[in-house]
N, C-alpha and C. Protein backbone atom coordinates (compact mmCIF):
# COMPACT_ATOMS: atom_id res chain seq x y z
N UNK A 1 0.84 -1.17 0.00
CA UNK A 1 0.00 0.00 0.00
C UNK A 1 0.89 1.24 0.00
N UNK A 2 0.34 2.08 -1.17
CA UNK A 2 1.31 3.29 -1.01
C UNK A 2 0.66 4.35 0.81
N UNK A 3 1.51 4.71 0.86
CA UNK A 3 0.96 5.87 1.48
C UNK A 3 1.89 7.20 2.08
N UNK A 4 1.44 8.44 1.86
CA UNK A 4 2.21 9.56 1.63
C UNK A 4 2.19 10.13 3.38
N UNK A 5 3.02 10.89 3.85
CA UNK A 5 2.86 11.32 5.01
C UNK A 5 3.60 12.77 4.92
N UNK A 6 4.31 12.76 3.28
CA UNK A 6 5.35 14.33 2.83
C UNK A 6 4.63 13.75 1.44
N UNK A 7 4.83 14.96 1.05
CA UNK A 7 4.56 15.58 -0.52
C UNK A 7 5.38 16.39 -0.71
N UNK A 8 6.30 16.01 -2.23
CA UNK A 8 7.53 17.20 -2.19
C UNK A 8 7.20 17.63 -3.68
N UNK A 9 7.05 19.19 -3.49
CA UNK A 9 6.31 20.21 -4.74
C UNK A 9 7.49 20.29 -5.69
N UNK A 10 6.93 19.72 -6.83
CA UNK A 10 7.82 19.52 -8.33
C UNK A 10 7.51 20.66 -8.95
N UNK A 11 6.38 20.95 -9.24
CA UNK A 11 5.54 21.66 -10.19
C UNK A 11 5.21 23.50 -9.64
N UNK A 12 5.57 24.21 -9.65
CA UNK A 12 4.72 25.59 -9.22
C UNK A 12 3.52 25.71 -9.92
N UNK A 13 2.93 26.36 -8.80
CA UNK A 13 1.34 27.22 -9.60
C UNK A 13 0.58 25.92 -9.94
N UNK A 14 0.54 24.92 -9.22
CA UNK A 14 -0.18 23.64 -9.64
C UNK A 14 -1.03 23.58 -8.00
N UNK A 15 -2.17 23.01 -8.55
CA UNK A 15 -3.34 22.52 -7.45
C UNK A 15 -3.07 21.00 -7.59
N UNK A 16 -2.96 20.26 -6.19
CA UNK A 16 -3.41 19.10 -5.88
C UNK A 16 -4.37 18.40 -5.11
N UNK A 17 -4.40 17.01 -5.00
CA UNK A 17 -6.07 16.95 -4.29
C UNK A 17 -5.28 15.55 -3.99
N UNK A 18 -5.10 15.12 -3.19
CA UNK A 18 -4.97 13.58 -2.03
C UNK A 18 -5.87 13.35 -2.01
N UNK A 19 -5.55 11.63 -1.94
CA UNK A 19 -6.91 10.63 -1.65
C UNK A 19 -6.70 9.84 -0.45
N UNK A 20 -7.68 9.61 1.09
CA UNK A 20 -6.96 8.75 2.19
C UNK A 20 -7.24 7.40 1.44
N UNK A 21 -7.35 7.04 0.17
CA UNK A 21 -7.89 5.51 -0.44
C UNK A 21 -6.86 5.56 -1.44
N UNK A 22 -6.15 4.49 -1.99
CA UNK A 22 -5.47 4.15 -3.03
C UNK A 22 -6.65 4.10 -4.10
N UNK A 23 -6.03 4.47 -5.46
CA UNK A 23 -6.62 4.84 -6.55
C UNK A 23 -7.62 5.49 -6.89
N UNK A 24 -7.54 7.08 -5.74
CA UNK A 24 -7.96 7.80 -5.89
C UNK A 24 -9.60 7.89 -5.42
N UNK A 25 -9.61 7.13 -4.32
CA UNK A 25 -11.08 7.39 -3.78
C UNK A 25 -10.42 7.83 -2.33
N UNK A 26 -11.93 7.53 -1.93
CA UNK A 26 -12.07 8.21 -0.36
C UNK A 26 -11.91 9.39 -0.21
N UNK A 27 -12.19 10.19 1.07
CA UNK A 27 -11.71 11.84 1.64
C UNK A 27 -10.76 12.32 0.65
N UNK A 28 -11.19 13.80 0.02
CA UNK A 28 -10.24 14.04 -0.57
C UNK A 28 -9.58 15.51 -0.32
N UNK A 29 -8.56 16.38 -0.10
CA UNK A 29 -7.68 17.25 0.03
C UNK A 29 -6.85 17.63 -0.90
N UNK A 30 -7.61 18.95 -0.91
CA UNK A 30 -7.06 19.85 -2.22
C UNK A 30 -6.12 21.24 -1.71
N UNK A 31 -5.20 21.05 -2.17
CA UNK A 31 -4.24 22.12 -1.68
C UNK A 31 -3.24 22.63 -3.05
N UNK A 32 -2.85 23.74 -2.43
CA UNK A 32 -1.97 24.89 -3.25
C UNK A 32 -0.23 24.21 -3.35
N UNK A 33 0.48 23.89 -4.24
CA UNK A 33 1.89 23.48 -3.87
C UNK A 33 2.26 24.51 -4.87
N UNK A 34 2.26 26.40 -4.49
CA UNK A 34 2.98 27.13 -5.33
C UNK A 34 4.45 27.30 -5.27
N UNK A 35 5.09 26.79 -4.18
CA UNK A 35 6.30 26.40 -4.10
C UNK A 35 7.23 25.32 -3.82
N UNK A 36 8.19 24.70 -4.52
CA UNK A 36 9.21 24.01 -4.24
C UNK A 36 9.27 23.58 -2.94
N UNK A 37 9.32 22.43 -2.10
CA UNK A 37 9.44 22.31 -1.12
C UNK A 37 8.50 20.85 -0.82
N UNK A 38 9.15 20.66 0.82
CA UNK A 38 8.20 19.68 1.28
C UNK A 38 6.84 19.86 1.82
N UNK A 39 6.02 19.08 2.14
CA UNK A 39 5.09 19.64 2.42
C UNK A 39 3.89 18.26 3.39
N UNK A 40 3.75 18.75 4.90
CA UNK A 40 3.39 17.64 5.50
C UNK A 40 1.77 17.69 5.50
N UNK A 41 1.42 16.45 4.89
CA UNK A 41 0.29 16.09 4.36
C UNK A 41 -0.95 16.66 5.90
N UNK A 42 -0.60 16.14 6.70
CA UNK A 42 -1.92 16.70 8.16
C UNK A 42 -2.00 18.33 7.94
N UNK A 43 -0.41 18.65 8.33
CA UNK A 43 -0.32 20.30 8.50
C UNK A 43 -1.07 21.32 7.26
N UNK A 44 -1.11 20.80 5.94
CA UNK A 44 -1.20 21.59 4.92
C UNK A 44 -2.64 20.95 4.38
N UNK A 45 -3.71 20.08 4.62
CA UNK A 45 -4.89 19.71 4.12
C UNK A 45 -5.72 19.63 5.20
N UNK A 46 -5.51 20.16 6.51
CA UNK A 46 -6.69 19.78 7.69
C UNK A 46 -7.10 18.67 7.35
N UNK A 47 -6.43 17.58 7.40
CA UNK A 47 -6.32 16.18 7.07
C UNK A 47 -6.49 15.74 8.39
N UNK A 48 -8.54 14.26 8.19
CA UNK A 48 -8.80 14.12 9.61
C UNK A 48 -8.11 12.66 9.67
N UNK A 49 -6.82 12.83 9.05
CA UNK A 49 -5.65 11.56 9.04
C UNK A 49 -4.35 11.56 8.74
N UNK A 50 -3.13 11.08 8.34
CA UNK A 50 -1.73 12.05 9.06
C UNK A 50 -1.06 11.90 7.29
N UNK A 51 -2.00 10.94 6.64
CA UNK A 51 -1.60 10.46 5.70
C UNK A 51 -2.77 10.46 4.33
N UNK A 52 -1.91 10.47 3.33
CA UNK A 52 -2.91 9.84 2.42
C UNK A 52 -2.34 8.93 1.30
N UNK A 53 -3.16 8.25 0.56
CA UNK A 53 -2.46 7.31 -0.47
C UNK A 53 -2.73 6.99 -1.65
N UNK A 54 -3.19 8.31 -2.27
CA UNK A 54 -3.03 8.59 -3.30
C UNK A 54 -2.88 9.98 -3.70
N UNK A 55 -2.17 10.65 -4.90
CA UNK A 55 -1.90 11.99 -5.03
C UNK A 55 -2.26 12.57 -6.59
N UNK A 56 -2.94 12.94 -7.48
CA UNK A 56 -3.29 14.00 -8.73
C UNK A 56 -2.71 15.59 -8.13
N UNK A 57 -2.68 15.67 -9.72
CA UNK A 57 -2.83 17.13 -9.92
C UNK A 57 -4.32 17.35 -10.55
N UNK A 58 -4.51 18.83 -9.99
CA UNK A 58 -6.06 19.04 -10.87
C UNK A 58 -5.76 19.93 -12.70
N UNK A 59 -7.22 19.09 -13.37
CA UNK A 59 -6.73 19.81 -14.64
C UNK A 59 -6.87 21.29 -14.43
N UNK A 60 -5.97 21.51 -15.27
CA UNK A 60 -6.44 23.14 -15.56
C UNK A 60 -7.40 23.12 -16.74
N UNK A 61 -9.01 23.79 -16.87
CA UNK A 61 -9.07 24.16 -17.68
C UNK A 61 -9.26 25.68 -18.40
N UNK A 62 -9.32 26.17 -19.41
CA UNK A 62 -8.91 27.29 -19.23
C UNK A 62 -10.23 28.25 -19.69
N UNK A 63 -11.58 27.46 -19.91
CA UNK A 63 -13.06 27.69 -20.12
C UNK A 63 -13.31 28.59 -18.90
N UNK A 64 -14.19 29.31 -18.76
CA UNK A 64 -14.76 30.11 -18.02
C UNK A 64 -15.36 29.47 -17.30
N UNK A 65 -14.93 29.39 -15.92
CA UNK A 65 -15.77 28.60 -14.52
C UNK A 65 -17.22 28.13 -14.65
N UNK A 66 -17.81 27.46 -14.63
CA UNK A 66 -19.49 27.47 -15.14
C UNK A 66 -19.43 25.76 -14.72
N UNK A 67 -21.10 25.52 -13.90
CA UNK A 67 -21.37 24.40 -13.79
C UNK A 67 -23.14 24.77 -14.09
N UNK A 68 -23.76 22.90 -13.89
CA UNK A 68 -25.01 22.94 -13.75
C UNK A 68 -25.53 22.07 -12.55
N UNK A 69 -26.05 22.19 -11.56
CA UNK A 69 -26.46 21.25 -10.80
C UNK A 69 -27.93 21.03 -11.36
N UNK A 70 -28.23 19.77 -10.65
CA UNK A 70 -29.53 19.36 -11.37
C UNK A 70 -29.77 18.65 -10.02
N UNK A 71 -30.89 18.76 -9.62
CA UNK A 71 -32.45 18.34 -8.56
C UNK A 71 -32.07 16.72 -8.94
N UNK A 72 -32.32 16.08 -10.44
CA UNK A 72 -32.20 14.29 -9.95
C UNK A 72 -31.20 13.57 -10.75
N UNK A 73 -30.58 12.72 -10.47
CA UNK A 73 -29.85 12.16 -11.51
C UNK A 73 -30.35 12.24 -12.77
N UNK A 74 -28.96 12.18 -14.01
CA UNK A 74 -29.12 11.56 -15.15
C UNK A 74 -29.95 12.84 -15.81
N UNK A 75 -29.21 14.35 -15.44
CA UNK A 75 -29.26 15.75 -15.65
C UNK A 75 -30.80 16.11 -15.39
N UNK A 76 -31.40 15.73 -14.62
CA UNK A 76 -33.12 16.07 -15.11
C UNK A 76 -34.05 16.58 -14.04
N UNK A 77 -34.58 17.57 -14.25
CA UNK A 77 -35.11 18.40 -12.92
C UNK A 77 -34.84 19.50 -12.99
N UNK A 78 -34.60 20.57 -12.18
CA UNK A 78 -34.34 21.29 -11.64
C UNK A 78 -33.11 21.63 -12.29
N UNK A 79 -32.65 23.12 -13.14
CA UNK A 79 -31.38 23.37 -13.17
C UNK A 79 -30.89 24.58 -12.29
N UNK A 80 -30.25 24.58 -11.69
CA UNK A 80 -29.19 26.20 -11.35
C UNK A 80 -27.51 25.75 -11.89
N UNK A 81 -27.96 27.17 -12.32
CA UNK A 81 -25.88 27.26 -13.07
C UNK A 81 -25.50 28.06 -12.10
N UNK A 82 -24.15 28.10 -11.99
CA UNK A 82 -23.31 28.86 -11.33
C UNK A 82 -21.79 28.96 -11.86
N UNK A 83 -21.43 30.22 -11.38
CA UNK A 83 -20.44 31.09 -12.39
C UNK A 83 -19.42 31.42 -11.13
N UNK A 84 -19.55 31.25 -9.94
CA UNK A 84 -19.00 31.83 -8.84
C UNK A 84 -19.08 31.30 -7.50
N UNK A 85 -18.55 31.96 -6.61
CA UNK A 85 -17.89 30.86 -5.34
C UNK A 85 -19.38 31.14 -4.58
N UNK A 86 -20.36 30.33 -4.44
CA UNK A 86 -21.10 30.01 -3.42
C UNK A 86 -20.92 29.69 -2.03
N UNK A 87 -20.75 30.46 -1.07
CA UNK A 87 -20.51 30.16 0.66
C UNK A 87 -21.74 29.29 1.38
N UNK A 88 -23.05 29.59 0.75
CA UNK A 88 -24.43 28.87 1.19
C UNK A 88 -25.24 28.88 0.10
N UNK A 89 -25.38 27.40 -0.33
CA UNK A 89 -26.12 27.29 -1.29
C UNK A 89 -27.48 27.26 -0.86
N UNK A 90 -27.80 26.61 0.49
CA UNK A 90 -29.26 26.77 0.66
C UNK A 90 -29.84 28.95 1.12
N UNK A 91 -28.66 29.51 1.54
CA UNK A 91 -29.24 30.98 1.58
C UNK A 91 -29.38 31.87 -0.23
N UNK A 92 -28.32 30.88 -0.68
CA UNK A 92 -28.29 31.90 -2.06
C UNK A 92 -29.78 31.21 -3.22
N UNK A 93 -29.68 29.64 -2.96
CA UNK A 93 -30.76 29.33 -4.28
C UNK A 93 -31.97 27.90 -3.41
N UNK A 94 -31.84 28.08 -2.11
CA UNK A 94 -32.63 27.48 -1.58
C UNK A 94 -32.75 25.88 -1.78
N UNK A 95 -31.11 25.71 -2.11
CA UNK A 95 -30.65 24.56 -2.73
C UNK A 95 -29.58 23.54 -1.63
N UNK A 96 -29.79 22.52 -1.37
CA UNK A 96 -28.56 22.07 0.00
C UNK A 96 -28.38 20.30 -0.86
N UNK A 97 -28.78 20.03 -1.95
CA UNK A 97 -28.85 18.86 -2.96
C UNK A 97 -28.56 18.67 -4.10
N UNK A 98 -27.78 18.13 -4.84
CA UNK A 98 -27.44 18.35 -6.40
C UNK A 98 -27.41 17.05 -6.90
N UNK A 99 -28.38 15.95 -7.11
CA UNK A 99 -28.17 14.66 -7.67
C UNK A 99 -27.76 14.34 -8.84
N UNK A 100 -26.99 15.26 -9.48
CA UNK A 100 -26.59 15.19 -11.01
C UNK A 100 -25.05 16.54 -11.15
N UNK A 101 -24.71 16.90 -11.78
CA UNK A 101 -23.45 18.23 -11.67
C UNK A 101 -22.91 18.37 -13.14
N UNK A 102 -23.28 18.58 -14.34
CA UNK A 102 -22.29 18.80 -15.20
C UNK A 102 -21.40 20.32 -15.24
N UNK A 103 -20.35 19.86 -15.11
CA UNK A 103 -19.30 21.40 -14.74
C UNK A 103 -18.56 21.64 -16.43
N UNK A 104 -18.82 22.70 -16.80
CA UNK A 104 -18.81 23.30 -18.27
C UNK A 104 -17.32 24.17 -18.45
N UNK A 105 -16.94 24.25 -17.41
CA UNK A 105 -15.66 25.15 -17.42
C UNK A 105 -15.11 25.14 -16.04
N UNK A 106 -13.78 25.06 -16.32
CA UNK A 106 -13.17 25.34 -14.69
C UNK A 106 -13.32 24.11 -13.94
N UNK A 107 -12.88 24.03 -12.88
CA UNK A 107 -12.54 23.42 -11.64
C UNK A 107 -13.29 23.63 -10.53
N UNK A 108 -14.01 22.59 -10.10
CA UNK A 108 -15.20 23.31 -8.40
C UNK A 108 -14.49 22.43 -7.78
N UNK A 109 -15.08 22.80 -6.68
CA UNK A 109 -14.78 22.33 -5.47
C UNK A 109 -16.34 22.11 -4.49
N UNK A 110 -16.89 20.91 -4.22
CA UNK A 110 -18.50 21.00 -3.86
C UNK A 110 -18.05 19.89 -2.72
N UNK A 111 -18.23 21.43 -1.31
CA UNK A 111 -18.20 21.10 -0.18
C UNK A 111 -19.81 20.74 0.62
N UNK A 112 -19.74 19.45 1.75
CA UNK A 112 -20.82 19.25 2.07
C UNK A 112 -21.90 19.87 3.15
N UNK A 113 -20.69 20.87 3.33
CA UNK A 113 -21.36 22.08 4.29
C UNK A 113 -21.13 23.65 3.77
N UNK A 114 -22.13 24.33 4.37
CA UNK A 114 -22.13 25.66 3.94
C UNK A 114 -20.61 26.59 4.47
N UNK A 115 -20.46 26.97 4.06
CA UNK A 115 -19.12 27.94 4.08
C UNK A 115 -17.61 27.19 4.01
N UNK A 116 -17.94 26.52 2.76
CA UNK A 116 -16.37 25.46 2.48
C UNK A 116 -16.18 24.79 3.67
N UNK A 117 -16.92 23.78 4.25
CA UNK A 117 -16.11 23.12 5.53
C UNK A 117 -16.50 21.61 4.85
N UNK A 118 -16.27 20.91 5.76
CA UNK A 118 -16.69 19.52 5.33
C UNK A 118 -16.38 18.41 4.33
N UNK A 119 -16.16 17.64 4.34
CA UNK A 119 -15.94 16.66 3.29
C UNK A 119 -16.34 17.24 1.87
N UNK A 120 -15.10 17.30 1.11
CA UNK A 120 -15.29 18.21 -0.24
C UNK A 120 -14.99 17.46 -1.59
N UNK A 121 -15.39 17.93 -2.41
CA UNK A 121 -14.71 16.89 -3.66
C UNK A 121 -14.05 17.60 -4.95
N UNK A 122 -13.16 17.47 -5.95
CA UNK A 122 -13.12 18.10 -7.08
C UNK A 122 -13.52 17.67 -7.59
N UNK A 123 -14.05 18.41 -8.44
CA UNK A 123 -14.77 18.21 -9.64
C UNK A 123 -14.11 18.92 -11.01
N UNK A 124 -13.96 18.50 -11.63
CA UNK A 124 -13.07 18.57 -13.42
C UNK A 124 -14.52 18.73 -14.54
N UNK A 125 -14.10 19.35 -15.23
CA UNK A 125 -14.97 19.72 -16.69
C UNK A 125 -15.50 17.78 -17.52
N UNK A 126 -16.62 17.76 -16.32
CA UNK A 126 -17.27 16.66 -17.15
C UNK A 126 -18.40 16.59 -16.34
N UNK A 127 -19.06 15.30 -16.88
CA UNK A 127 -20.77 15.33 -16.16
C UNK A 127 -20.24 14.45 -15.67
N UNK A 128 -21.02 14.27 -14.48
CA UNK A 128 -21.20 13.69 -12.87
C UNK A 128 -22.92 13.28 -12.77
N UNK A 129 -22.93 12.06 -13.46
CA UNK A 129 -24.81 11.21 -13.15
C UNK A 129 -24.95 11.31 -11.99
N UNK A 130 -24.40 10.99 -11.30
CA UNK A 130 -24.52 10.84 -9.49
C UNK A 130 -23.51 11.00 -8.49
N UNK A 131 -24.12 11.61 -7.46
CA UNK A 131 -22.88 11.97 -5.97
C UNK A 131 -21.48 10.74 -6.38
N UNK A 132 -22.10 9.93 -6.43
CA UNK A 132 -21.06 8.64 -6.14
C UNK A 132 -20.11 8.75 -7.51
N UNK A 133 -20.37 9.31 -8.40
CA UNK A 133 -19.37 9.54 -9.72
C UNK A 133 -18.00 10.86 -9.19
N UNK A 134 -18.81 11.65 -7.96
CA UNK A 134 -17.78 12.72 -7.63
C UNK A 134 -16.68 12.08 -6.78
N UNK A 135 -17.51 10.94 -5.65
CA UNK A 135 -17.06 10.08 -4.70
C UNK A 135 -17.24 10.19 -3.43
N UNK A 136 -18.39 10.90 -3.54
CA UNK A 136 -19.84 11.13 -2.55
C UNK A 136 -20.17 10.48 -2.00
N UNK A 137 -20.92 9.65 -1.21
CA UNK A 137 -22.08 9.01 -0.45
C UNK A 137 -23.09 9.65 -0.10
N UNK A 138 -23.53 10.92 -0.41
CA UNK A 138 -24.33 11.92 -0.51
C UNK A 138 -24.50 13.25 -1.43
N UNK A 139 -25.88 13.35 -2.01
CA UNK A 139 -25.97 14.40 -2.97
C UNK A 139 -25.62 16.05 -1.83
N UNK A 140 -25.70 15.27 -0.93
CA UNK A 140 -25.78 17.25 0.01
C UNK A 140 -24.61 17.90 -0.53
N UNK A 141 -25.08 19.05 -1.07
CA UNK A 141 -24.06 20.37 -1.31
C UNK A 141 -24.63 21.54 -0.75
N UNK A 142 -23.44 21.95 0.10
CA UNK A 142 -23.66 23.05 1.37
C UNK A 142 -22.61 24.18 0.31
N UNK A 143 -22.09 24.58 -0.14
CA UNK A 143 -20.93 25.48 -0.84
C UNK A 143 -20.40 24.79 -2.00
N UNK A 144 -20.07 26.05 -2.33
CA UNK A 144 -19.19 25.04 -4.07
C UNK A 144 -18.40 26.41 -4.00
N UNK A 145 -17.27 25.99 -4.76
CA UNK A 145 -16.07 27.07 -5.51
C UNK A 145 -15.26 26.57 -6.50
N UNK A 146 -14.82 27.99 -6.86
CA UNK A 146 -14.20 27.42 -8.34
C UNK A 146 -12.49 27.02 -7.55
N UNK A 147 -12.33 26.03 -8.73
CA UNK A 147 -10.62 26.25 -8.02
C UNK A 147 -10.13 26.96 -8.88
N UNK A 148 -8.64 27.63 -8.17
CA UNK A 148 -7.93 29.08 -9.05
C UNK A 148 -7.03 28.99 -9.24
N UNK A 149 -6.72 28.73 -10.69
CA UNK A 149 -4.78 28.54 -10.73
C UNK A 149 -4.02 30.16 -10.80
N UNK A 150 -3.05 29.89 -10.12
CA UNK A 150 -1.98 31.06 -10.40
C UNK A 150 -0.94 30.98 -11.84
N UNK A 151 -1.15 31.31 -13.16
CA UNK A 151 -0.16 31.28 -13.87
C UNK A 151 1.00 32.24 -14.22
C-alpha cells in the first residue's frame, strides 16, 4: 500500500487533491503546492488523518468557470448554473442537494457544508450522473467554488 505522510512540490502554480484511499477514492484534500518544497500532508490539508495514499494534480481548464447542478440524476429536474464561489447554497438558491453536476468550465470544489467546511470533492470539466461519480455518499451540497490557478 502506497501511502504519503510528505509531498515534495515539483511543479509551481499547480493545485493538488490527495486521496486517504489508493486509486484515488475516499476523503479528498485539495491544496496549493505554489512552491518548491516539502510539504506535510496533516499540516497543509486539515487532514482528519496524518496520511494519504493517493496523489493527482487538478486539470487546468482554461473555459470560463461554469457548472449545472440538477435536482435528480441523469441531468433532469431542476437546473441552477453557477459562475461563482457560493458560501451557502441553501441561503443563495434554496438549494442544499445536487443529484446530477455537469461542470462546463473550470474546476469546483462541492463542499458538504455551507461555508467550504466539510468533506469536499473536485470536480473537473465533465458530467457527474450521481454523488457517487464525484465520490460522494451523498448528494448534500452546502458550498461550491471554483478552483484558481496562479499562472
Amino acid at each position: 500500500m502506497n501511502i504519503f505522510t510528505k509531498v515534495y512540490g515539483l511543479v509551481q502554480q499547480t493545485r493538488w487533491v490527495g486521496y486517504e484511499q489508493e486509486n484515488f477514492r475516499g476523503r479528498q484534500y485539495l491544496w496549493d503546492m505554489a512552491e518548491k518544497g516539502e510539504y506535510n500532508c496533516y499540516d497543509k490539508w486539515c487532514a482528519q488523518v496524518d496520511h494519504v495514499s493517493s496523489v493527482r494534480s487538478v486539470k487546468q481548464d482554461s473555459s470560463p468557470a461554469r457548472a449545472h447542478l440538477f435536482e435528480r440524476a441523469g441531468f433532469s429536474g431542476k437546473r441552477t448554473e453557477l459562475q461563482d464561489d457560493i458560501p451557502n447554497m441553501m441561503t443563495r438558491y434554496s438549494l442544499n442537494r445536487a443529484a446530477s453536476i455537469r461542470v462546463l468550465g473550470g474546476a469546483w470544489v462541492v463542499y458538504q457544508e455551507p461555508n467550504y467546511r466539510g468533506p469536499h470533492y473536485v470536480l473537473e470539466k465533465r458530467d457527474y450522473n450521481n454523488a457517487s461519480d464525484w465520490g460522494s455518499q451523498s448528494s448534500t451540497v452546502g458550498s461550491m467554488r471554483r478552483v484558481r490557478f496562479n499562472n
